[in-house]
PDB file of N, CA and C in Angstrom:
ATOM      1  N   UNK A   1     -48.439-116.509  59.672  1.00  0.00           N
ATOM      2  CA  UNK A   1     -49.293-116.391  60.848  1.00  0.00           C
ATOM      3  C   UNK A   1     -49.082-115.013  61.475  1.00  0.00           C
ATOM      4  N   UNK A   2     -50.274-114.658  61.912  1.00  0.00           N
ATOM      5  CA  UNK A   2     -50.467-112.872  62.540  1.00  0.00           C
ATOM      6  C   UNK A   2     -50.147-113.067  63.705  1.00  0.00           C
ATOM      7  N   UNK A   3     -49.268-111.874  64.171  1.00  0.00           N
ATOM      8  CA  UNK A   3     -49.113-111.965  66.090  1.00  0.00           C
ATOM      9  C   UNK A   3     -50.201-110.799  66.048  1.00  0.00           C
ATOM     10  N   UNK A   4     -50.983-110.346  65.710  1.00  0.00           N
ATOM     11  CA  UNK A   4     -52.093-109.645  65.955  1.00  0.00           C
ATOM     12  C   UNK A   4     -53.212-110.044  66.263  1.00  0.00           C
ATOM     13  N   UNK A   5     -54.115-109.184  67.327  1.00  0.00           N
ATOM     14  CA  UNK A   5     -55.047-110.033  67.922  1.00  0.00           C
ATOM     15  C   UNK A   5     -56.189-109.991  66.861  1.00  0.00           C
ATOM     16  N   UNK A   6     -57.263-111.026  67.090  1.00  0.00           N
ATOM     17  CA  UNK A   6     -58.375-111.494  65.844  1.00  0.00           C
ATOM     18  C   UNK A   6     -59.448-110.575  66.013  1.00  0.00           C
ATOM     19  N   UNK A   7     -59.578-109.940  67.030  1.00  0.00           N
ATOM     20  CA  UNK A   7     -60.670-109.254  66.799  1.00  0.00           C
ATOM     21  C   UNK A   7     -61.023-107.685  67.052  1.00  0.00           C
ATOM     22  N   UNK A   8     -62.138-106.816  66.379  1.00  0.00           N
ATOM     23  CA  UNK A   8     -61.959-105.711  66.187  1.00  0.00           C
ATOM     24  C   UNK A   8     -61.099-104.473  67.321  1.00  0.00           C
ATOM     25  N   UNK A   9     -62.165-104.972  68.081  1.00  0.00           N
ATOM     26  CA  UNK A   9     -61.450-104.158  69.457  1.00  0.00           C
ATOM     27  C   UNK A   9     -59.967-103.857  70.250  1.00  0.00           C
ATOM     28  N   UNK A  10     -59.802-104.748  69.849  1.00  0.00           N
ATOM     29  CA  UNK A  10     -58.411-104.992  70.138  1.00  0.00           C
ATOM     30  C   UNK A  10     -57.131-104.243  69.279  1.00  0.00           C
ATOM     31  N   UNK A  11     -58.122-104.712  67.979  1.00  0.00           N
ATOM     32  CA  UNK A  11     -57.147-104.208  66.797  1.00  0.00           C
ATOM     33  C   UNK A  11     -57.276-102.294  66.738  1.00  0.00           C
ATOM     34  N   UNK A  12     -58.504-102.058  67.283  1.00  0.00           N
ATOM     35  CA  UNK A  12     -58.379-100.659  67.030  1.00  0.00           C
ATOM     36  C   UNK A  12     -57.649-100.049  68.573  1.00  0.00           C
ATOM     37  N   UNK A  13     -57.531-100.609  69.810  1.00  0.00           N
ATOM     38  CA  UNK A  13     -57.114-100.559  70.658  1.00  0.00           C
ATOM     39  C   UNK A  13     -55.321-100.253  70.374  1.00  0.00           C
ATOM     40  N   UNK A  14     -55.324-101.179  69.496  1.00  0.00           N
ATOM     41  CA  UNK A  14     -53.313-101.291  69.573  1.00  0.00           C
ATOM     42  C   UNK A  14     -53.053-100.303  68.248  1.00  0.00           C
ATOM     43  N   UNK A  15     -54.123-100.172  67.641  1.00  0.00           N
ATOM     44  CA  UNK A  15     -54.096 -98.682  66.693  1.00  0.00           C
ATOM     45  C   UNK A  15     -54.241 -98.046  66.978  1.00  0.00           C
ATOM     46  N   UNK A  16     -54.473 -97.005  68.043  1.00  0.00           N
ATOM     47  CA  UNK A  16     -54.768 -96.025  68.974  1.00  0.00           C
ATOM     48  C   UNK A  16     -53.332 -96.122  69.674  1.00  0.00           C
ATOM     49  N   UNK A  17     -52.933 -96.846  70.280  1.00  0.00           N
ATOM     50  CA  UNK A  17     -51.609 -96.907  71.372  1.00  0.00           C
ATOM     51  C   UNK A  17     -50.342 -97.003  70.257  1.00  0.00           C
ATOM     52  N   UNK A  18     -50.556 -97.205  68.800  1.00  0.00           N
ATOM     53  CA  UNK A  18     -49.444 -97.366  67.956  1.00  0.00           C
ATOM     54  C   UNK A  18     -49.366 -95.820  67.239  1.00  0.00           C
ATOM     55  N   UNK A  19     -50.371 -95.335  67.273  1.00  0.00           N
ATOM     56  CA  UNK A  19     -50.590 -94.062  66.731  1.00  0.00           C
ATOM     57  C   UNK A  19     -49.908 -92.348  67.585  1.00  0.00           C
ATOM     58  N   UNK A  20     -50.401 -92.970  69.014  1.00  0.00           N
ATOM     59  CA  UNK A  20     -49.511 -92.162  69.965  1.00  0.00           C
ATOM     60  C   UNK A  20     -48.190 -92.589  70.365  1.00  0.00           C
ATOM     61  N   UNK A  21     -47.653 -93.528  70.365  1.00  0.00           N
ATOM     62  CA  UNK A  21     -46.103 -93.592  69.613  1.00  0.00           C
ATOM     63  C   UNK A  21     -45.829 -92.989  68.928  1.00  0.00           C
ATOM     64  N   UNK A  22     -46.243 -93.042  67.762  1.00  0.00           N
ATOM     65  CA  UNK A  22     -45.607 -92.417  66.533  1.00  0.00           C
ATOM     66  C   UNK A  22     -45.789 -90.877  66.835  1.00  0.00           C
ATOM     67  N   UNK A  23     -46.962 -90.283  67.520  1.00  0.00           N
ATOM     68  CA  UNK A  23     -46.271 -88.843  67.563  1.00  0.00           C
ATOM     69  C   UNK A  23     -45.228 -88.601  68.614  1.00  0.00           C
ATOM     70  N   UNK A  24     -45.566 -89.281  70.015  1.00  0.00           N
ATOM     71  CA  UNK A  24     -43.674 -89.592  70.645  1.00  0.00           C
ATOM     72  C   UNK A  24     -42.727 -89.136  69.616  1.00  0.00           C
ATOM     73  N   UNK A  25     -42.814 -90.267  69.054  1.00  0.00           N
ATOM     74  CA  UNK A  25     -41.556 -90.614  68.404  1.00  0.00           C
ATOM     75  C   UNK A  25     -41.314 -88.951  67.584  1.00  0.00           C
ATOM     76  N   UNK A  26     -42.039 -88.377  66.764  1.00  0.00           N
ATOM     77  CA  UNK A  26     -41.695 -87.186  65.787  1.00  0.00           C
ATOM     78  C   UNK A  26     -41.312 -86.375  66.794  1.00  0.00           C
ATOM     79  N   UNK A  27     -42.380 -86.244  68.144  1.00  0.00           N
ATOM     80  CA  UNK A  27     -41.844 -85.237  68.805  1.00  0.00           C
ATOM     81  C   UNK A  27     -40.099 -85.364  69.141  1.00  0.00           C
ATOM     82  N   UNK A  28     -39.846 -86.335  69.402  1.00  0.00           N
ATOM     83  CA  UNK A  28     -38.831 -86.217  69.817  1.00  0.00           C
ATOM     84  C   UNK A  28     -37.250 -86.155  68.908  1.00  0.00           C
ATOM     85  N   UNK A  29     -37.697 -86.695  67.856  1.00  0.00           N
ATOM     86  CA  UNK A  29     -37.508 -86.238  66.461  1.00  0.00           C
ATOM     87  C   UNK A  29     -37.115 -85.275  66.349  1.00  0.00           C
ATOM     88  N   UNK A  30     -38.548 -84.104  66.765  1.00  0.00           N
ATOM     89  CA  UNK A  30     -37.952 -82.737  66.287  1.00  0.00           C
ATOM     90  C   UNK A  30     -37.499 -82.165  67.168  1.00  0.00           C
ATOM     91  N   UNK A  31     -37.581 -82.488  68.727  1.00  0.00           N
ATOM     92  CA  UNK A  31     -36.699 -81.711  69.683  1.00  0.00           C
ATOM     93  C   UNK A  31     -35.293 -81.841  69.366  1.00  0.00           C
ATOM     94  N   UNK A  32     -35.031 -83.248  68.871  1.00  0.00           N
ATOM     95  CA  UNK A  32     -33.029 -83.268  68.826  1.00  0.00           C
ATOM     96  C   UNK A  32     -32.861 -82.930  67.218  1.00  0.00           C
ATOM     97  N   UNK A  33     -33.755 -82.604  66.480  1.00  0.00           N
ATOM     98  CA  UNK A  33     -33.150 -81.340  65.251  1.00  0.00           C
ATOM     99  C   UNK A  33     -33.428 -80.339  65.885  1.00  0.00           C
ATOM    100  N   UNK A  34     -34.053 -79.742  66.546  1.00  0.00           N
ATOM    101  CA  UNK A  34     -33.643 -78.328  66.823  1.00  0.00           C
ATOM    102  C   UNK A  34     -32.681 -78.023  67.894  1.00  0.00           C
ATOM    103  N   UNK A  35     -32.296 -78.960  68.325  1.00  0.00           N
ATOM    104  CA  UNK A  35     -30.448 -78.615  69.086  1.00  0.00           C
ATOM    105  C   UNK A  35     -29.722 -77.930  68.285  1.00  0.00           C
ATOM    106  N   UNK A  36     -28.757 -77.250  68.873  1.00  0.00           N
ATOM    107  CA  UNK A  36     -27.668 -77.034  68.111  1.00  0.00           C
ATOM    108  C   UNK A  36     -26.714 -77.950  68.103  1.00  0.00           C
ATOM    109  N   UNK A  37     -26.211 -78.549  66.864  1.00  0.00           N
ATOM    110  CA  UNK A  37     -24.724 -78.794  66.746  1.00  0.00           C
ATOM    111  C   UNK A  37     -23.469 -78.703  67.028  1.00  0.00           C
ATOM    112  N   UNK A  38     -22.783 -79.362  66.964  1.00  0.00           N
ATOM    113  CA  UNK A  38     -21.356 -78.548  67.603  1.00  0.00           C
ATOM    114  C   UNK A  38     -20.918 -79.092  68.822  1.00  0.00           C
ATOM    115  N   UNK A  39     -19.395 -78.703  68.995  1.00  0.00           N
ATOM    116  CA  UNK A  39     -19.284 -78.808  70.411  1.00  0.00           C
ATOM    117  C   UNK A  39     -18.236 -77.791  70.684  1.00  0.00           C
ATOM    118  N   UNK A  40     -18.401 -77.537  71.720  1.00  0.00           N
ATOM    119  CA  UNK A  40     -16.986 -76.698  72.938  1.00  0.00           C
ATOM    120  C   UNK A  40     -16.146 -77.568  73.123  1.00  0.00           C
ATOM    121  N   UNK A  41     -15.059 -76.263  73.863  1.00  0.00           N
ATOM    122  CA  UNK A  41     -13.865 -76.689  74.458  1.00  0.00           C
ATOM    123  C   UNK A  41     -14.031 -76.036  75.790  1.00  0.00           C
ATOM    124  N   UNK A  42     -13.917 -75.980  76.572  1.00  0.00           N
ATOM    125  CA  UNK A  42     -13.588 -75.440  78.105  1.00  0.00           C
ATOM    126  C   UNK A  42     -12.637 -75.444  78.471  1.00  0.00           C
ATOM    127  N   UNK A  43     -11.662 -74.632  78.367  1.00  0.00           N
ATOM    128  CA  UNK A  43     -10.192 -74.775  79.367  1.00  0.00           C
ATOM    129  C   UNK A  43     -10.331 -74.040  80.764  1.00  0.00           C
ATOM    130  N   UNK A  44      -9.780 -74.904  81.531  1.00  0.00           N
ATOM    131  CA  UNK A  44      -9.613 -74.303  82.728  1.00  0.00           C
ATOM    132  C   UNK A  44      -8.270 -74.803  83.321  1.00  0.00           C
ATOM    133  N   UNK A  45      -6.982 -73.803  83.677  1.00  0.00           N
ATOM    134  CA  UNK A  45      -6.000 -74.455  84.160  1.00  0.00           C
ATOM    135  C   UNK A  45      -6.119 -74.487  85.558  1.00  0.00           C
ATOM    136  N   UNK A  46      -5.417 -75.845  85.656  1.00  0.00           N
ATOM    137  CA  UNK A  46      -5.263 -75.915  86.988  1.00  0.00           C
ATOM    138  C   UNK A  46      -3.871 -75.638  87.286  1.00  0.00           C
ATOM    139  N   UNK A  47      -3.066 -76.026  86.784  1.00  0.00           N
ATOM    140  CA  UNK A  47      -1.180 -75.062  86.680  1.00  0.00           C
ATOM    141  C   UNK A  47      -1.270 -74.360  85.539  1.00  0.00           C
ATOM    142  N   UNK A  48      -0.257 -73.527  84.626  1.00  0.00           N
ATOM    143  CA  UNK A  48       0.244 -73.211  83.994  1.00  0.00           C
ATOM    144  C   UNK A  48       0.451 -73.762  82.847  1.00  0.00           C
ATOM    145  N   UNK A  49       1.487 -75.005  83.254  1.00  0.00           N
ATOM    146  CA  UNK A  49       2.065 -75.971  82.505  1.00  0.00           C
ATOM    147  C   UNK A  49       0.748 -77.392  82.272  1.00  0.00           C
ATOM    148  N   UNK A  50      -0.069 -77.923  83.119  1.00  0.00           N
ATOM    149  CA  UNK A  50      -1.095 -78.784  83.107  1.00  0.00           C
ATOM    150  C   UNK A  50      -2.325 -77.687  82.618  1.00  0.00           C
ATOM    151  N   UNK A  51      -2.913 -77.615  81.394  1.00  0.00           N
ATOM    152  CA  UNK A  51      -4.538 -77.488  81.223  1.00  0.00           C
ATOM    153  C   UNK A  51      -5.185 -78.471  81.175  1.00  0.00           C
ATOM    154  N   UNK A  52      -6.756 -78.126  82.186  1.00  0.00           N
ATOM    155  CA  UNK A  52      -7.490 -79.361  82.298  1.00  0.00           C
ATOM    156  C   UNK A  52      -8.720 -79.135  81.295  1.00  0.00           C
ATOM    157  N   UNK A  53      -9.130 -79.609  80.766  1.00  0.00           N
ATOM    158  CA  UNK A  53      -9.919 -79.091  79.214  1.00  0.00           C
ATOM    159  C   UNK A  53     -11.694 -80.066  78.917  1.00  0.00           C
ATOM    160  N   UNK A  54     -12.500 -79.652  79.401  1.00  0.00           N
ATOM    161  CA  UNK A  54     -13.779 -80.158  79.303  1.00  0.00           C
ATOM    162  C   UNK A  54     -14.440 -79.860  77.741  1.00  0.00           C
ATOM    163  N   UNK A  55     -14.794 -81.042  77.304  1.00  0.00           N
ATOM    164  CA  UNK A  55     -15.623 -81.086  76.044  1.00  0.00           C
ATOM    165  C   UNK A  55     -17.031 -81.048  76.233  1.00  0.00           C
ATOM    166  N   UNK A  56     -17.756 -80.292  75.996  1.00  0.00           N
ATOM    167  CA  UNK A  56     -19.510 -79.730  75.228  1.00  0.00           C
ATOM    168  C   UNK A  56     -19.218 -80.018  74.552  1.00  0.00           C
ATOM    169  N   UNK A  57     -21.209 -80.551  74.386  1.00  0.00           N
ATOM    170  CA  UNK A  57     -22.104 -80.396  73.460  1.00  0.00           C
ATOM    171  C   UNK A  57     -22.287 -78.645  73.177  1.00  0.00           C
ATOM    172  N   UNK A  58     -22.511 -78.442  72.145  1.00  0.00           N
ATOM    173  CA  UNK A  58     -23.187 -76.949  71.633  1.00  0.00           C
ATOM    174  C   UNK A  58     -24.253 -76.751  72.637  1.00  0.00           C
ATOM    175  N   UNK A  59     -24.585 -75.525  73.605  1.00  0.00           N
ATOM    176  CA  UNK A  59     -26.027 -75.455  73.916  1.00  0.00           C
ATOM    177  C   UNK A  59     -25.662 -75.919  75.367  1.00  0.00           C
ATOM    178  N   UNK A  60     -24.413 -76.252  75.647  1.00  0.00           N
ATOM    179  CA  UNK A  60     -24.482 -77.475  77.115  1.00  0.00           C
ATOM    180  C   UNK A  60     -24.674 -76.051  78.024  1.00  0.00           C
ATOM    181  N   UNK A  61     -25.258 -76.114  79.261  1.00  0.00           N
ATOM    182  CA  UNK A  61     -25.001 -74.859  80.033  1.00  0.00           C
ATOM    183  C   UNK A  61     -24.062 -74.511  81.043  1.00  0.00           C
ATOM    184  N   UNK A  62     -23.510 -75.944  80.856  1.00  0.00           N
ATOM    185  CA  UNK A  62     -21.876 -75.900  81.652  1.00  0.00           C
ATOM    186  C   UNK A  62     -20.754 -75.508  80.668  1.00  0.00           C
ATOM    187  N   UNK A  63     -21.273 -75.239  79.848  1.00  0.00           N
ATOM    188  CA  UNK A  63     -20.082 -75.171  78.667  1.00  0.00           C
ATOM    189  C   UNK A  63     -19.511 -73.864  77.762  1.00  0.00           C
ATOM    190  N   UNK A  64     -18.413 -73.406  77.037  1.00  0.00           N
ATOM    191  CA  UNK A  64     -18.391 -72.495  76.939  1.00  0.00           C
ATOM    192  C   UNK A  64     -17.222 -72.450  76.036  1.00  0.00           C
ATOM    193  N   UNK A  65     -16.878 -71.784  75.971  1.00  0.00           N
ATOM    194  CA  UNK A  65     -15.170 -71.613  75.113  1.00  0.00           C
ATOM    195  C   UNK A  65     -15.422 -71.558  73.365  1.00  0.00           C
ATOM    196  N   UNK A  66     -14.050 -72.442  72.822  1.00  0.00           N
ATOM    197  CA  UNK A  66     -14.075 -72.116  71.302  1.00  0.00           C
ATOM    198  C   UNK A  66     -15.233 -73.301  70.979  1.00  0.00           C
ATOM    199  N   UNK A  67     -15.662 -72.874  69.884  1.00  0.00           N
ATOM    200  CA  UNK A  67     -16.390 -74.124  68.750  1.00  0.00           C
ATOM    201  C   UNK A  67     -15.786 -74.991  68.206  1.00  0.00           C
ATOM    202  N   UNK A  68     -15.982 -76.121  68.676  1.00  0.00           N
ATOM    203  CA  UNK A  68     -15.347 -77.651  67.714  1.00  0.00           C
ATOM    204  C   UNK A  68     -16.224 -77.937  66.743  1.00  0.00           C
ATOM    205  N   UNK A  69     -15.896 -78.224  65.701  1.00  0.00           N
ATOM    206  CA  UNK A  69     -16.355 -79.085  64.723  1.00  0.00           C
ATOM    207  C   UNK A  69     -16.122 -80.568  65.229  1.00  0.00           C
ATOM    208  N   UNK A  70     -16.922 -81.361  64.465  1.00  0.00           N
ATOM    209  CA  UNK A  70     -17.093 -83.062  64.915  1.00  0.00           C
ATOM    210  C   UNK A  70     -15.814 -83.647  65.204  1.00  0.00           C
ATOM    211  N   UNK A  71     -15.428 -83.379  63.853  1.00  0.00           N
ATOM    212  CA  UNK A  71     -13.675 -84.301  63.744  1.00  0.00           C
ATOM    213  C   UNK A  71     -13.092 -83.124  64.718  1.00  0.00           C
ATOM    214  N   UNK A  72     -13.288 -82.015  64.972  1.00  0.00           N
ATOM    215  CA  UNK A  72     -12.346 -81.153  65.887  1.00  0.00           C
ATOM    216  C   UNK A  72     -12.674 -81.966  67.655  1.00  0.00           C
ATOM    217  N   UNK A  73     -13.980 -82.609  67.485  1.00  0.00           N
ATOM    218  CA  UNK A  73     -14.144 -83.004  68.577  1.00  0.00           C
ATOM    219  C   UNK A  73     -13.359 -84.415  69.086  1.00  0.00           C
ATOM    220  N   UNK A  74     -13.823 -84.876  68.027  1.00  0.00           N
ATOM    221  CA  UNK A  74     -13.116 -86.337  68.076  1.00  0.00           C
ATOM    222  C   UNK A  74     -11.272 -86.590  67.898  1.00  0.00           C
ATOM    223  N   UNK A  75     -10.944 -85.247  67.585  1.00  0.00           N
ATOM    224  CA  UNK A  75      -9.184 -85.510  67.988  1.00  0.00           C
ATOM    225  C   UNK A  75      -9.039 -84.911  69.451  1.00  0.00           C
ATOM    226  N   UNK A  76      -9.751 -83.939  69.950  1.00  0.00           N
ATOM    227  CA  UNK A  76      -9.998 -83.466  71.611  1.00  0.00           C
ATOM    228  C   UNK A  76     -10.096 -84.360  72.230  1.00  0.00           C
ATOM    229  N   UNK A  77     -11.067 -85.590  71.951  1.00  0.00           N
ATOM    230  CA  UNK A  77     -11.318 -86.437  73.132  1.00  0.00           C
ATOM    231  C   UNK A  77      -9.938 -87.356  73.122  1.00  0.00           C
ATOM    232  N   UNK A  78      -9.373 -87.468  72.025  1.00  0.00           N
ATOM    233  CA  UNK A  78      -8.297 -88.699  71.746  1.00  0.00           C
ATOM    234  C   UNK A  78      -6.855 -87.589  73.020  1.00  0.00           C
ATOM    235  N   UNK A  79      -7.174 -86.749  73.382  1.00  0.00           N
ATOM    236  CA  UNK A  79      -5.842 -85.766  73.878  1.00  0.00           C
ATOM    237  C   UNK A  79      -5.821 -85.967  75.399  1.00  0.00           C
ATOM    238  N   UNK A  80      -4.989 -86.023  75.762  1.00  0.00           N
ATOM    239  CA  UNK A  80      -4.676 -85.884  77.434  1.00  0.00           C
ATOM    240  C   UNK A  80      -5.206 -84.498  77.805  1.00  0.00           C
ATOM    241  N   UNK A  81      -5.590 -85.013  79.488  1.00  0.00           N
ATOM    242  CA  UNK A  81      -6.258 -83.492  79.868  1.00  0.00           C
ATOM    243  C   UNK A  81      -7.540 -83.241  79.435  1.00  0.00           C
ATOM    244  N   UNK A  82      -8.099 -83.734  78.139  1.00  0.00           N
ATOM    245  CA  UNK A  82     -10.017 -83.526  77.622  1.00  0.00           C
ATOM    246  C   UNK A  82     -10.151 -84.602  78.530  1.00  0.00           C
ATOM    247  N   UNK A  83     -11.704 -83.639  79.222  1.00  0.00           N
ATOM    248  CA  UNK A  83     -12.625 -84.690  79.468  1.00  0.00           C
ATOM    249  C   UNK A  83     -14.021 -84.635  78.733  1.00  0.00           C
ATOM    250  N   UNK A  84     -14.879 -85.427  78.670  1.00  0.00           N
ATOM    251  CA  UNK A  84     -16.258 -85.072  78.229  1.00  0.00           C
ATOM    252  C   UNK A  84     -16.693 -84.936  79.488  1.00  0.00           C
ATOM    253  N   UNK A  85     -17.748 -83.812  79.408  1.00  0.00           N
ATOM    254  CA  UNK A  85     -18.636 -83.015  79.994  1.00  0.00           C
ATOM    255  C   UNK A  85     -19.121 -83.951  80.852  1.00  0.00           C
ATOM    256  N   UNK A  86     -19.469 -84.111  81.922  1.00  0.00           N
ATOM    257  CA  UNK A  86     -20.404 -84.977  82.450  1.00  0.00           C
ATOM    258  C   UNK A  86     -21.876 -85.043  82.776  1.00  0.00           C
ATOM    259  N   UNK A  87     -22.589 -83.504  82.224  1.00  0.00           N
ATOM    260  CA  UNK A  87     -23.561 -83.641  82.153  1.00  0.00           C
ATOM    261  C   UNK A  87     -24.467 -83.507  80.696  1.00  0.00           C
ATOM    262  N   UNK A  88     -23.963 -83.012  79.546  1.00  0.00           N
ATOM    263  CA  UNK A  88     -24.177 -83.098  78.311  1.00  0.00           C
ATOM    264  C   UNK A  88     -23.803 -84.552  77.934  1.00  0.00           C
ATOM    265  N   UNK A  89     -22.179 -84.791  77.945  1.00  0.00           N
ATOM    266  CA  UNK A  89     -21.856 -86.310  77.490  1.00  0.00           C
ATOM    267  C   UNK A  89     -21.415 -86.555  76.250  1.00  0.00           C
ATOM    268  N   UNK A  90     -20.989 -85.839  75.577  1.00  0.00           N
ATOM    269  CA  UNK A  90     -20.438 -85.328  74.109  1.00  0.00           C
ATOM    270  C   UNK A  90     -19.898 -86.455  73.450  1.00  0.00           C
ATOM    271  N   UNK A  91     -19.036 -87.348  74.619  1.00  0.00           N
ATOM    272  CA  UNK A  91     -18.656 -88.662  74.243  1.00  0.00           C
ATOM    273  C   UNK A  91     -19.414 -89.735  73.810  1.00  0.00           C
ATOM    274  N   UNK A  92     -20.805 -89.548  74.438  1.00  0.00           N
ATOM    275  CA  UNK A  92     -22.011 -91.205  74.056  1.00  0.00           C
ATOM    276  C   UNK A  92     -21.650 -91.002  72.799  1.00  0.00           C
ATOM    277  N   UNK A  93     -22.671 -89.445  71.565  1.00  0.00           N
ATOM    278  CA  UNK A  93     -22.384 -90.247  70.154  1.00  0.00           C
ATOM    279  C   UNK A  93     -21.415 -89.756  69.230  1.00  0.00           C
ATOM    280  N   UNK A  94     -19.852 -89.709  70.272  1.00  0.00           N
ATOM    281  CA  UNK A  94     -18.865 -89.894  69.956  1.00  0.00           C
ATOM    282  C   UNK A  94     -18.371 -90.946  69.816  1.00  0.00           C
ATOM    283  N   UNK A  95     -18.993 -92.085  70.506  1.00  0.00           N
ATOM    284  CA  UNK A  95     -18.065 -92.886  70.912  1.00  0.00           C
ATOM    285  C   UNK A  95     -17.761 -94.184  69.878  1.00  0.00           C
ATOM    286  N   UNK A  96     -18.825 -93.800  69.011  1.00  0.00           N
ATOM    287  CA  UNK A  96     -18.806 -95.053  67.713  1.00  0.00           C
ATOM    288  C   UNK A  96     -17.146 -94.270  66.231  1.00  0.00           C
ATOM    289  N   UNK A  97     -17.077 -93.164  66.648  1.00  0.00           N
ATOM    290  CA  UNK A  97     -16.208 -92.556  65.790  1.00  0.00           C
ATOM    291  C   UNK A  97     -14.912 -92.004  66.252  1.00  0.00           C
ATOM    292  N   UNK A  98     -15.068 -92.165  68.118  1.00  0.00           N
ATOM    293  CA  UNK A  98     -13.799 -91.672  68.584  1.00  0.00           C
ATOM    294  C   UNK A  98     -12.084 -92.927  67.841  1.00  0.00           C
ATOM    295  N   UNK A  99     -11.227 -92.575  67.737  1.00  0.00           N
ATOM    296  CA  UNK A  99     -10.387 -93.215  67.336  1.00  0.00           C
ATOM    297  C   UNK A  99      -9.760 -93.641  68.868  1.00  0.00           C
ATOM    298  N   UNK A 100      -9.217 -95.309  68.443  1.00  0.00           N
ATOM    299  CA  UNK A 100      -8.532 -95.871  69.361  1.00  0.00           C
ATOM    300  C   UNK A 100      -7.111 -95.907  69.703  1.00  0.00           C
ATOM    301  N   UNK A 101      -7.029 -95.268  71.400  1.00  0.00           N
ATOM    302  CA  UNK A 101      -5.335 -95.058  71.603  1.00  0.00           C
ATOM    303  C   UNK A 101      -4.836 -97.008  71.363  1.00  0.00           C
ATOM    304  N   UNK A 102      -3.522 -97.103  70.988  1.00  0.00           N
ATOM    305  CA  UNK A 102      -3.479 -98.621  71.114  1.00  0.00           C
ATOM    306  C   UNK A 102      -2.459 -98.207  72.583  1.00  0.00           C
ATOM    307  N   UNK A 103      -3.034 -99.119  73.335  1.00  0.00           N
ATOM    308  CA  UNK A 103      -2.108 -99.265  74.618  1.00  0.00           C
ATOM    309  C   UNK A 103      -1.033-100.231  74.570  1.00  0.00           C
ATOM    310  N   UNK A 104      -0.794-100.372  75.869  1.00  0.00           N
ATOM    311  CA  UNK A 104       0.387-101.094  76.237  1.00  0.00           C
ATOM    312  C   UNK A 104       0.076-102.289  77.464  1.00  0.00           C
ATOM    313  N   UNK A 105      -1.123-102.277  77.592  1.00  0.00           N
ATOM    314  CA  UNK A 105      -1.972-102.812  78.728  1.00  0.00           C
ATOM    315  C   UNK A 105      -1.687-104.335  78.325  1.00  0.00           C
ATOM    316  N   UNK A 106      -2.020-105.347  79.461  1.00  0.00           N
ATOM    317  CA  UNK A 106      -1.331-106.706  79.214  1.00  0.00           C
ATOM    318  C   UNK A 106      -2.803-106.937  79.144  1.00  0.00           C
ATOM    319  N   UNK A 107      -3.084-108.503  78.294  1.00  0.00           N
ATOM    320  CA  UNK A 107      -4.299-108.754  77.793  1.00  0.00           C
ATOM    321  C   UNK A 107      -4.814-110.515  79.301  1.00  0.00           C
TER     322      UNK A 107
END
């Protein structure tokens, strides 16, 4: 059984509104391939002995310092002192590959 409606109008109606999706969709497609890759490091001390260390995205405009590679990123975030960026966010599609500290936290 069809969840589509029976008659012409309709059908060319939701083919028209399915059609401009789909260029949505490429557009946006090709805006996040033409990002750059990558991410920063940002150090900024606040003592000497304490560095406080912000992670970019490549391209972020808060961002700046050396170039991380992925896995360079994903042992940064696992470190005391990194934060992710808070307006890029380097962590969202980090966060399926960041590795887990095991705590000590009571369950």
């Amino acid at each position: 059984m069809s969840e589509l409606p029976p008659d012409l109008p309709r059908l060319q109606t939701l083919e028209t509104y399915l059609r401009l999706q789909l260029v949505a969709v490429r557009a946006a497609i090709a805006q996040l391939q033409q990002q750059p890759e990558g991410y920063t490091l940002q150090v900024m001390r606040t003592r000497p002995d304490t560095p406080l260390s912000w992670l970019h995205r490549a391209g972020c405009p808060t961002g700046g310092g050396p170039e991380l590679s992925r896995s360079e990123a994903l042992i940064a975030l696992g470190e005391p002192g990194v934060q992710p960026c808070d307006g890029c966010r380097p962590d969202r599609e980090l966060a399926a590959e960041r590795p887990r500290r095991s705590g000590g936290g009571s369950a």
